[in-house]
PDB file of N, CA and C in Angstrom:
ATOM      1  N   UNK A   1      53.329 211.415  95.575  1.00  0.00           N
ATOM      2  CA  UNK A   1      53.763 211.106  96.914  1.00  0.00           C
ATOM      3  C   UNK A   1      52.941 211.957  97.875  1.00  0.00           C
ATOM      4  N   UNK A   2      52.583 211.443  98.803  1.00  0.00           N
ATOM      5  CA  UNK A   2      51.801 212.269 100.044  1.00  0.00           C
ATOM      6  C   UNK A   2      52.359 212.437 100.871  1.00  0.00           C
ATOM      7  N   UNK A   3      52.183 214.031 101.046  1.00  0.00           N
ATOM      8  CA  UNK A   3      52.634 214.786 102.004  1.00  0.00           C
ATOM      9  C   UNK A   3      51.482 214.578 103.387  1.00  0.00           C
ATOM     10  N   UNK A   4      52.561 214.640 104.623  1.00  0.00           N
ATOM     11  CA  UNK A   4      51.408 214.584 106.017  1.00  0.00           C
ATOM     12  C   UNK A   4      52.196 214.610 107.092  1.00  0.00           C
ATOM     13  N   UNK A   5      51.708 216.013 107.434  1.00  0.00           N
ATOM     14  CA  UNK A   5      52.391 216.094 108.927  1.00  0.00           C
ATOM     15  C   UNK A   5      53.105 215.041 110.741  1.00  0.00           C
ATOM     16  N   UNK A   6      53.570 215.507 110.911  1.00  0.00           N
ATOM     17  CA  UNK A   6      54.223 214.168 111.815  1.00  0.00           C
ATOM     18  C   UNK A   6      52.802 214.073 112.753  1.00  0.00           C
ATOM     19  N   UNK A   7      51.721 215.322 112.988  1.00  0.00           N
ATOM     20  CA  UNK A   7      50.638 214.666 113.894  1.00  0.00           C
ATOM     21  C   UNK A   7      49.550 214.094 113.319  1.00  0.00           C
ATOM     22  N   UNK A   8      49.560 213.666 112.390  1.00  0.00           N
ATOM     23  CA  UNK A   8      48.992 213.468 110.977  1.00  0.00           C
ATOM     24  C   UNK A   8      49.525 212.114 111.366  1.00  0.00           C
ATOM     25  N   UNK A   9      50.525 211.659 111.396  1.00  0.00           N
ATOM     26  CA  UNK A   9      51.520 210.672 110.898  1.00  0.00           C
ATOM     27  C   UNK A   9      50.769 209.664 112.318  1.00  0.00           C
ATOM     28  N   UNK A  10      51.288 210.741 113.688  1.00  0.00           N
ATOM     29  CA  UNK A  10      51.154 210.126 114.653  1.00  0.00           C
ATOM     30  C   UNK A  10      49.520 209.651 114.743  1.00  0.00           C
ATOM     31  N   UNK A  11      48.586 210.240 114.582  1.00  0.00           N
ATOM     32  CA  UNK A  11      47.089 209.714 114.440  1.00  0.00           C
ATOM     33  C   UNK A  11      46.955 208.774 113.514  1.00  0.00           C
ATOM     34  N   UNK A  12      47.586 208.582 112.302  1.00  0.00           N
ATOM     35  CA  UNK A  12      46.951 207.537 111.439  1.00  0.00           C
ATOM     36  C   UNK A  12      48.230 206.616 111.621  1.00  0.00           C
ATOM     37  N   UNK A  13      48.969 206.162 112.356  1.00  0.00           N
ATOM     38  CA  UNK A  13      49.956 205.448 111.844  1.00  0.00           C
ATOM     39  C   UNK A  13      50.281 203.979 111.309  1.00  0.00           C
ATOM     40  N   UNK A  14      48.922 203.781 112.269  1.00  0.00           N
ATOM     41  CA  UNK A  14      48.357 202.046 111.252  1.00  0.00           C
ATOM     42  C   UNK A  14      48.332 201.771 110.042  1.00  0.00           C
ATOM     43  N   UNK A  15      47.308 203.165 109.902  1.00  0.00           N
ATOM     44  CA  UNK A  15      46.494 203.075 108.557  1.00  0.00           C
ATOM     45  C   UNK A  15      47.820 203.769 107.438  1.00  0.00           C
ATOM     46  N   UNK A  16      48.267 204.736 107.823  1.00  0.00           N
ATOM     47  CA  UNK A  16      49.771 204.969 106.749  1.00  0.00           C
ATOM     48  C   UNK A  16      50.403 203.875 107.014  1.00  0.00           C
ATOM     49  N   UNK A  17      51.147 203.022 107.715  1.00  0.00           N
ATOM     50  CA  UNK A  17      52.139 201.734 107.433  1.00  0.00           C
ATOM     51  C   UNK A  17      51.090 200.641 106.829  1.00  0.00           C
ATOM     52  N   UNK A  18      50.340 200.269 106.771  1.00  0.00           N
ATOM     53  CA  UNK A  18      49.398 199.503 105.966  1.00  0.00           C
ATOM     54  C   UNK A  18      49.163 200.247 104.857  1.00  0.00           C
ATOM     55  N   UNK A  19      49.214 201.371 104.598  1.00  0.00           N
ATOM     56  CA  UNK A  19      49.284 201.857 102.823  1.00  0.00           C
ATOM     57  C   UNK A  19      50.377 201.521 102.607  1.00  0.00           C
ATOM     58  N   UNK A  20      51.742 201.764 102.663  1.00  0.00           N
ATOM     59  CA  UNK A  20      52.904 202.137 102.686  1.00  0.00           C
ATOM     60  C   UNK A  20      53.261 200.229 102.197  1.00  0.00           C
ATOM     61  N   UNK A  21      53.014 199.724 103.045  1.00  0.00           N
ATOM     62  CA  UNK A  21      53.274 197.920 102.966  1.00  0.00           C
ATOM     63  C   UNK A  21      52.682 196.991 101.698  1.00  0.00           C
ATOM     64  N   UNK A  22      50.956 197.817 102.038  1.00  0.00           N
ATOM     65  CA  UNK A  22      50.404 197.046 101.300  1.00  0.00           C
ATOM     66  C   UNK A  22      50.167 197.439  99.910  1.00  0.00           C
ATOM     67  N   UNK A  23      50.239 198.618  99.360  1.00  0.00           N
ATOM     68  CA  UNK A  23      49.847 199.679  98.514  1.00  0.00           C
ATOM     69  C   UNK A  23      50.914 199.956  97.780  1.00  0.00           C
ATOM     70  N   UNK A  24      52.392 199.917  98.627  1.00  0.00           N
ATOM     71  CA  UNK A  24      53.534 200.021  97.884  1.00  0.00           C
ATOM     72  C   UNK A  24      53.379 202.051  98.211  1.00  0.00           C
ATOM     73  N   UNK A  25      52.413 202.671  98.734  1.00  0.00           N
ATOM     74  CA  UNK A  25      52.780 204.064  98.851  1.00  0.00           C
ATOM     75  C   UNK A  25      53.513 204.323  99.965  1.00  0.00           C
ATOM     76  N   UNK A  26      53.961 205.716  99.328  1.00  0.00           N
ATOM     77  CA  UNK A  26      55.590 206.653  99.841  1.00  0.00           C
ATOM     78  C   UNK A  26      54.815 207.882 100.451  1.00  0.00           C
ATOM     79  N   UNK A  27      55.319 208.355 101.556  1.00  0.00           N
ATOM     80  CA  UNK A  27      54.576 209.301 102.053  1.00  0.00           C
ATOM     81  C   UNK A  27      56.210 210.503 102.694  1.00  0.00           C
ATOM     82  N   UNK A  28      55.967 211.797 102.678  1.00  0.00           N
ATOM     83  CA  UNK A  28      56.767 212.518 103.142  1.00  0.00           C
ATOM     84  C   UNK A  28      56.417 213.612 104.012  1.00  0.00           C
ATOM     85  N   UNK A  29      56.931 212.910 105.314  1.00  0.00           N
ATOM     86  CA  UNK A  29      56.425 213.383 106.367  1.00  0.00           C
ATOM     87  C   UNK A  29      57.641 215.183 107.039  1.00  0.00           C
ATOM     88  N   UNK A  30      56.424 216.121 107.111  1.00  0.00           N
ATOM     89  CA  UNK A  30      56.755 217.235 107.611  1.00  0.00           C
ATOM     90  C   UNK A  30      56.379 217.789 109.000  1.00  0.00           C
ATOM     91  N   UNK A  31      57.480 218.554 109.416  1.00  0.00           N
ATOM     92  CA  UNK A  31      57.144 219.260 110.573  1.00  0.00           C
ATOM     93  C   UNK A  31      57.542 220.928 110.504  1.00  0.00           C
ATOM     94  N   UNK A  32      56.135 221.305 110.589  1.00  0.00           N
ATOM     95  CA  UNK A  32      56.168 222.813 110.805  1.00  0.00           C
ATOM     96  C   UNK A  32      56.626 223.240 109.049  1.00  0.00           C
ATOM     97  N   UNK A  33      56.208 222.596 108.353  1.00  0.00           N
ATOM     98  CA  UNK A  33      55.955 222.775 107.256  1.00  0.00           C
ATOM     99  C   UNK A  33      57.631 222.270 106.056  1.00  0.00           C
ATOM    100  N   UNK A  34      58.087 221.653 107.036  1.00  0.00           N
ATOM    101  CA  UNK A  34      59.668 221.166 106.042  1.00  0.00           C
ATOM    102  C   UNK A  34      59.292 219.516 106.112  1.00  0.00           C
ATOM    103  N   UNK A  35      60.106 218.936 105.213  1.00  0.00           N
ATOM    104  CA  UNK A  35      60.137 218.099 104.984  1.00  0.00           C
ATOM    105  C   UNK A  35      61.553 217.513 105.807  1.00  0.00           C
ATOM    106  N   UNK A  36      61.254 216.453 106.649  1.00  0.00           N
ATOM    107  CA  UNK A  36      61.996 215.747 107.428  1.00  0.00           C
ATOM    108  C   UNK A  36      62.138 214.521 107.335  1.00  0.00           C
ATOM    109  N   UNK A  37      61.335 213.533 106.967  1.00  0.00           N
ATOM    110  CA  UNK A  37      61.566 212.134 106.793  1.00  0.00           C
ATOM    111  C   UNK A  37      60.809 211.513 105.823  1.00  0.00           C
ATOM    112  N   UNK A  38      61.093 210.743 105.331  1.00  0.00           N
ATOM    113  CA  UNK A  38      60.249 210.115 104.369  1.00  0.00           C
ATOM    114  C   UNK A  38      59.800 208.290 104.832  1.00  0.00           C
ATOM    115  N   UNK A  39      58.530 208.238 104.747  1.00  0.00           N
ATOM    116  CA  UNK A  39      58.170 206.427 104.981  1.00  0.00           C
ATOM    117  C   UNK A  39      57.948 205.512 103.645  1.00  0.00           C
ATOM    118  N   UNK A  40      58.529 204.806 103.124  1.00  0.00           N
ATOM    119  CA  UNK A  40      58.541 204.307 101.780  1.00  0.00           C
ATOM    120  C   UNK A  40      58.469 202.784 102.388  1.00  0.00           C
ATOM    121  N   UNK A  41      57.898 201.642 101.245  1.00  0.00           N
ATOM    122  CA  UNK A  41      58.127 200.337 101.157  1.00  0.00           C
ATOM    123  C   UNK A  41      59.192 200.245 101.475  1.00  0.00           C
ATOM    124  N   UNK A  42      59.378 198.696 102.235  1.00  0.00           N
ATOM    125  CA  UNK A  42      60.591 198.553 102.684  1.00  0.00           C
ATOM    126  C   UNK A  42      61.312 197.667 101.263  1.00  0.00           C
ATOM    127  N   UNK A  43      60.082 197.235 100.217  1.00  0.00           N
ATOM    128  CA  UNK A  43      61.165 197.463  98.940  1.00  0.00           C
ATOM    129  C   UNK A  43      61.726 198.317  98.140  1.00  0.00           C
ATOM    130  N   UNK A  44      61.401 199.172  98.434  1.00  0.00           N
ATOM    131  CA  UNK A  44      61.756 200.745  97.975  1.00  0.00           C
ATOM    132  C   UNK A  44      63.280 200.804  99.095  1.00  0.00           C
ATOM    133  N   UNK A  45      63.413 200.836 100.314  1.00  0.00           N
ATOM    134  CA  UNK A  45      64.597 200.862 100.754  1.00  0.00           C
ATOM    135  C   UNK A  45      65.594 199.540 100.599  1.00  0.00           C
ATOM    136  N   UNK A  46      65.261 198.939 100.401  1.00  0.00           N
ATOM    137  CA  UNK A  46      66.208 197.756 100.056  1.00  0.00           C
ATOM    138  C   UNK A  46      66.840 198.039  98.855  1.00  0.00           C
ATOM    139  N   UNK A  47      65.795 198.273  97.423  1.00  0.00           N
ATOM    140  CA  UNK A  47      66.770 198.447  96.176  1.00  0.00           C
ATOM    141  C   UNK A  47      67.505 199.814  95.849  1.00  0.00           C
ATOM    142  N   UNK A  48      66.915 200.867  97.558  1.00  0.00           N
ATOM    143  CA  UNK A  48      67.948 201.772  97.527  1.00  0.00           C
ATOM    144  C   UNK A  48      69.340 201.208  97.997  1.00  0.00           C
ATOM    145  N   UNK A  49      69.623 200.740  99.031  1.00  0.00           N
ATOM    146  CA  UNK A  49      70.451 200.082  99.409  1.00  0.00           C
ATOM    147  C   UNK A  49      71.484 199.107  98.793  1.00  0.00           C
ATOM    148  N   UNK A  50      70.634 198.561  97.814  1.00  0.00           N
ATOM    149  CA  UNK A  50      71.165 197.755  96.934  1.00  0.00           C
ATOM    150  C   UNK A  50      72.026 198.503  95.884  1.00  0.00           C
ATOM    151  N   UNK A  51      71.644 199.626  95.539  1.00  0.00           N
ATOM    152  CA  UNK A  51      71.796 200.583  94.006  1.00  0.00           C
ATOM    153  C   UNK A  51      73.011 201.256  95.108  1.00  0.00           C
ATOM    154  N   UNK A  52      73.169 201.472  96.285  1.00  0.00           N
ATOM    155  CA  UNK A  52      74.222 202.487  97.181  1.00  0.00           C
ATOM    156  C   UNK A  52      75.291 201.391  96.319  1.00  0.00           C
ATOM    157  N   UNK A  53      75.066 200.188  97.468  1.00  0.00           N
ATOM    158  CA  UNK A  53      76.510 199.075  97.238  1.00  0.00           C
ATOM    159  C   UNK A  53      76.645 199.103  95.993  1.00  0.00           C
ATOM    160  N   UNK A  54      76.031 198.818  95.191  1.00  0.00           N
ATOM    161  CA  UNK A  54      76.845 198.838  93.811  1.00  0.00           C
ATOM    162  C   UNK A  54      77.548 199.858  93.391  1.00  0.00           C
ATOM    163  N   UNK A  55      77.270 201.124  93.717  1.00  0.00           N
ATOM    164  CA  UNK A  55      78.120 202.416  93.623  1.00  0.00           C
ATOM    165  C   UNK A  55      79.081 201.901  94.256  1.00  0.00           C
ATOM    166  N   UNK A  56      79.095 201.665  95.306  1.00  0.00           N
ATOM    167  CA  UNK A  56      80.391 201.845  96.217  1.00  0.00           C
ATOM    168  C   UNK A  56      81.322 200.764  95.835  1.00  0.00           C
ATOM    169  N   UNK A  57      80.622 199.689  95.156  1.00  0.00           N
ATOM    170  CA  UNK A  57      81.564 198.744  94.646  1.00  0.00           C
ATOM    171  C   UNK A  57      82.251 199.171  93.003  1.00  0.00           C
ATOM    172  N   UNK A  58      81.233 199.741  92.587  1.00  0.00           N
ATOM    173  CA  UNK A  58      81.917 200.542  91.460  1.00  0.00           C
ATOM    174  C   UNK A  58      83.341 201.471  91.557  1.00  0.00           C
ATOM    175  N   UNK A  59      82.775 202.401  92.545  1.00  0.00           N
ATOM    176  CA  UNK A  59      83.340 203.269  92.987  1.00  0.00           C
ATOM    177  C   UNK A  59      84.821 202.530  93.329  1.00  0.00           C
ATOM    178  N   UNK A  60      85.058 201.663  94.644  1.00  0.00           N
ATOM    179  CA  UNK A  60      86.340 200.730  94.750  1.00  0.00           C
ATOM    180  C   UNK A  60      87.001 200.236  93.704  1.00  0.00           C
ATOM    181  N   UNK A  61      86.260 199.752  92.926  1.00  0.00           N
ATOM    182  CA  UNK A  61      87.060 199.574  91.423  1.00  0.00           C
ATOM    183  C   UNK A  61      87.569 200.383  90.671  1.00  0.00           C
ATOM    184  N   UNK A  62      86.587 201.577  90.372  1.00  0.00           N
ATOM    185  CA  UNK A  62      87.640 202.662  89.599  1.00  0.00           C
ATOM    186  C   UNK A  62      88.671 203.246  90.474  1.00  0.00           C
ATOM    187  N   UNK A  63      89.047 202.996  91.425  1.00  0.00           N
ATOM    188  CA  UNK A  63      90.251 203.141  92.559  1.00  0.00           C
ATOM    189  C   UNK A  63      90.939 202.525  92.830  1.00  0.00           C
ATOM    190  N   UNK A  64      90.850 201.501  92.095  1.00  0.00           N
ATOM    191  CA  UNK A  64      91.639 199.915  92.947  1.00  0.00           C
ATOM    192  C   UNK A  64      92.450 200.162  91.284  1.00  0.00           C
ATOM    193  N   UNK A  65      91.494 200.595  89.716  1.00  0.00           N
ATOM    194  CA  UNK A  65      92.073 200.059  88.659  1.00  0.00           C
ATOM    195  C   UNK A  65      92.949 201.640  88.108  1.00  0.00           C
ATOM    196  N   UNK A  66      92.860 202.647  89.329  1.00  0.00           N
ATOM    197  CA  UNK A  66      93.617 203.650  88.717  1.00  0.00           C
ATOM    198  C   UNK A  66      95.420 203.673  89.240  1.00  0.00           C
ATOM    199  N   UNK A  67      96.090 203.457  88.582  1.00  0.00           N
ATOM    200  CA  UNK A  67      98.099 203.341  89.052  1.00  0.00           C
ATOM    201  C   UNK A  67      98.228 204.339  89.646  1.00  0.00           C
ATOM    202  N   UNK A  68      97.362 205.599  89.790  1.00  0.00           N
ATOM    203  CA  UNK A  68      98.141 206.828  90.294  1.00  0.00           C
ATOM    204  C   UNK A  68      97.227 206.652  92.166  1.00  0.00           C
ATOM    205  N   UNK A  69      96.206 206.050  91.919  1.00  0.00           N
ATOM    206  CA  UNK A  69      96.089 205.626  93.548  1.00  0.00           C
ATOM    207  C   UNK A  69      97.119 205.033  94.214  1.00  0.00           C
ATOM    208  N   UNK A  70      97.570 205.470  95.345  1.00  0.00           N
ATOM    209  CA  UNK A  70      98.441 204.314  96.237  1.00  0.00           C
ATOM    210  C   UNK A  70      97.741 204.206  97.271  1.00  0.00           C
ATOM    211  N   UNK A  71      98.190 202.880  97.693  1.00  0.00           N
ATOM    212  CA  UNK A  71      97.546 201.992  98.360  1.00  0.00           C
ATOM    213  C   UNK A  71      97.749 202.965 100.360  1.00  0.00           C
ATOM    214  N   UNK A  72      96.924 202.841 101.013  1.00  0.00           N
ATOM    215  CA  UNK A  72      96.813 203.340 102.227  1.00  0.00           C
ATOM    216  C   UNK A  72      97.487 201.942 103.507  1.00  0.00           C
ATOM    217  N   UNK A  73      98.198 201.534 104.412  1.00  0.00           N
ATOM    218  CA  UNK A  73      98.755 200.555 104.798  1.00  0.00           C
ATOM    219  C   UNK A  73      97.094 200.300 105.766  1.00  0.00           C
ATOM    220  N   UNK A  74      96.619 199.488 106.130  1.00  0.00           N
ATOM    221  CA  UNK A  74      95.585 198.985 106.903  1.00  0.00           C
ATOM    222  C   UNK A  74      95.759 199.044 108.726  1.00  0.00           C
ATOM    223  N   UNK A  75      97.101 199.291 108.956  1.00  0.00           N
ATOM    224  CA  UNK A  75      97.607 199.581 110.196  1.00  0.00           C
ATOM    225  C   UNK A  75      96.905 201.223 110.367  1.00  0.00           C
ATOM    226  N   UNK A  76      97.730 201.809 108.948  1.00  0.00           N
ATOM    227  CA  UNK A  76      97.620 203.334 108.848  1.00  0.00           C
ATOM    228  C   UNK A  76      95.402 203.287 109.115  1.00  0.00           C
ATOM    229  N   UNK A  77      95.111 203.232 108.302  1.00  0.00           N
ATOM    230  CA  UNK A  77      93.420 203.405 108.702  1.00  0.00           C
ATOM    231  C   UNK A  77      93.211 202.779 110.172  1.00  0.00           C
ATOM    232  N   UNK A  78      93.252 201.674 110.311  1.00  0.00           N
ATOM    233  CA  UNK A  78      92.857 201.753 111.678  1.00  0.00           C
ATOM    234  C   UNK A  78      93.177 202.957 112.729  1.00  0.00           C
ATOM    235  N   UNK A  79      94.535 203.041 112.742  1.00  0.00           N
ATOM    236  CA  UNK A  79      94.937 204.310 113.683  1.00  0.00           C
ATOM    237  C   UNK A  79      94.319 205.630 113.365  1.00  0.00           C
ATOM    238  N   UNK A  80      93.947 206.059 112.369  1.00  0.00           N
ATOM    239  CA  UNK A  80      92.756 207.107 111.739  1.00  0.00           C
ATOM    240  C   UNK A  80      91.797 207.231 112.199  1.00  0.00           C
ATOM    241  N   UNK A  81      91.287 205.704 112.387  1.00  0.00           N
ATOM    242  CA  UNK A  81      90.217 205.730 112.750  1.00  0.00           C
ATOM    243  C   UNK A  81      89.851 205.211 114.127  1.00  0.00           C
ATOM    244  N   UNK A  82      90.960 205.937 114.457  1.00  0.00           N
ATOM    245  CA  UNK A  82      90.658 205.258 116.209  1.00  0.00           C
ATOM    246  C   UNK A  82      90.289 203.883 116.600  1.00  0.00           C
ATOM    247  N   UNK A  83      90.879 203.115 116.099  1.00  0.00           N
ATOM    248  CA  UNK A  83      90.550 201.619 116.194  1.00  0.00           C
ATOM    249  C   UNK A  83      91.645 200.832 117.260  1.00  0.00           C
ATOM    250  N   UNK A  84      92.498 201.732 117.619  1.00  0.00           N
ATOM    251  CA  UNK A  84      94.122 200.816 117.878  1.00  0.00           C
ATOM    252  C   UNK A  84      94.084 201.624 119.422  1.00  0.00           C
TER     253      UNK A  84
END
């Protein structure tokens, strides 16, 4: 993976999103020497995205199939969550 500074980033930024697209390369972009963001294929973020939801749908299931969960009323979350 290539490392390259954000003024780095900002001078080539054509030419890194045309690697990145066409090349399939991941680059991890730093400032002042940390690592702050990363630019990856946008199929690289999709089958992250994809691999989240399935956790989280996993995740709902082993919660939905455990008896000692009880159920939260849907009135109750909204008002939690400042919705009402």
């Amino acid at each position: 993976m290539t490392r390259m500074t954000t003024g780095a980033l900002r001078r080539g930024m054509k030419t890194t999103l045309d690697r990145a697209a066409r090349k399939g390369e991941r680059f991890i972009i730093e400032r002042r020497g940390k690592a702050v963001a990363a630019l990856v294929p946008i199929e690289d973020l999709e089958a992250l995205e994809a691999f989240e939801d399935r956790m989280d749908v996993e995740e709902a299931e082993r919660i939905l199939a455990d008896p000692a969960e009880k159920p939260i009323p849907y009135e109750q979350v909204r008002q939690e969550l400042g919705l009402e």
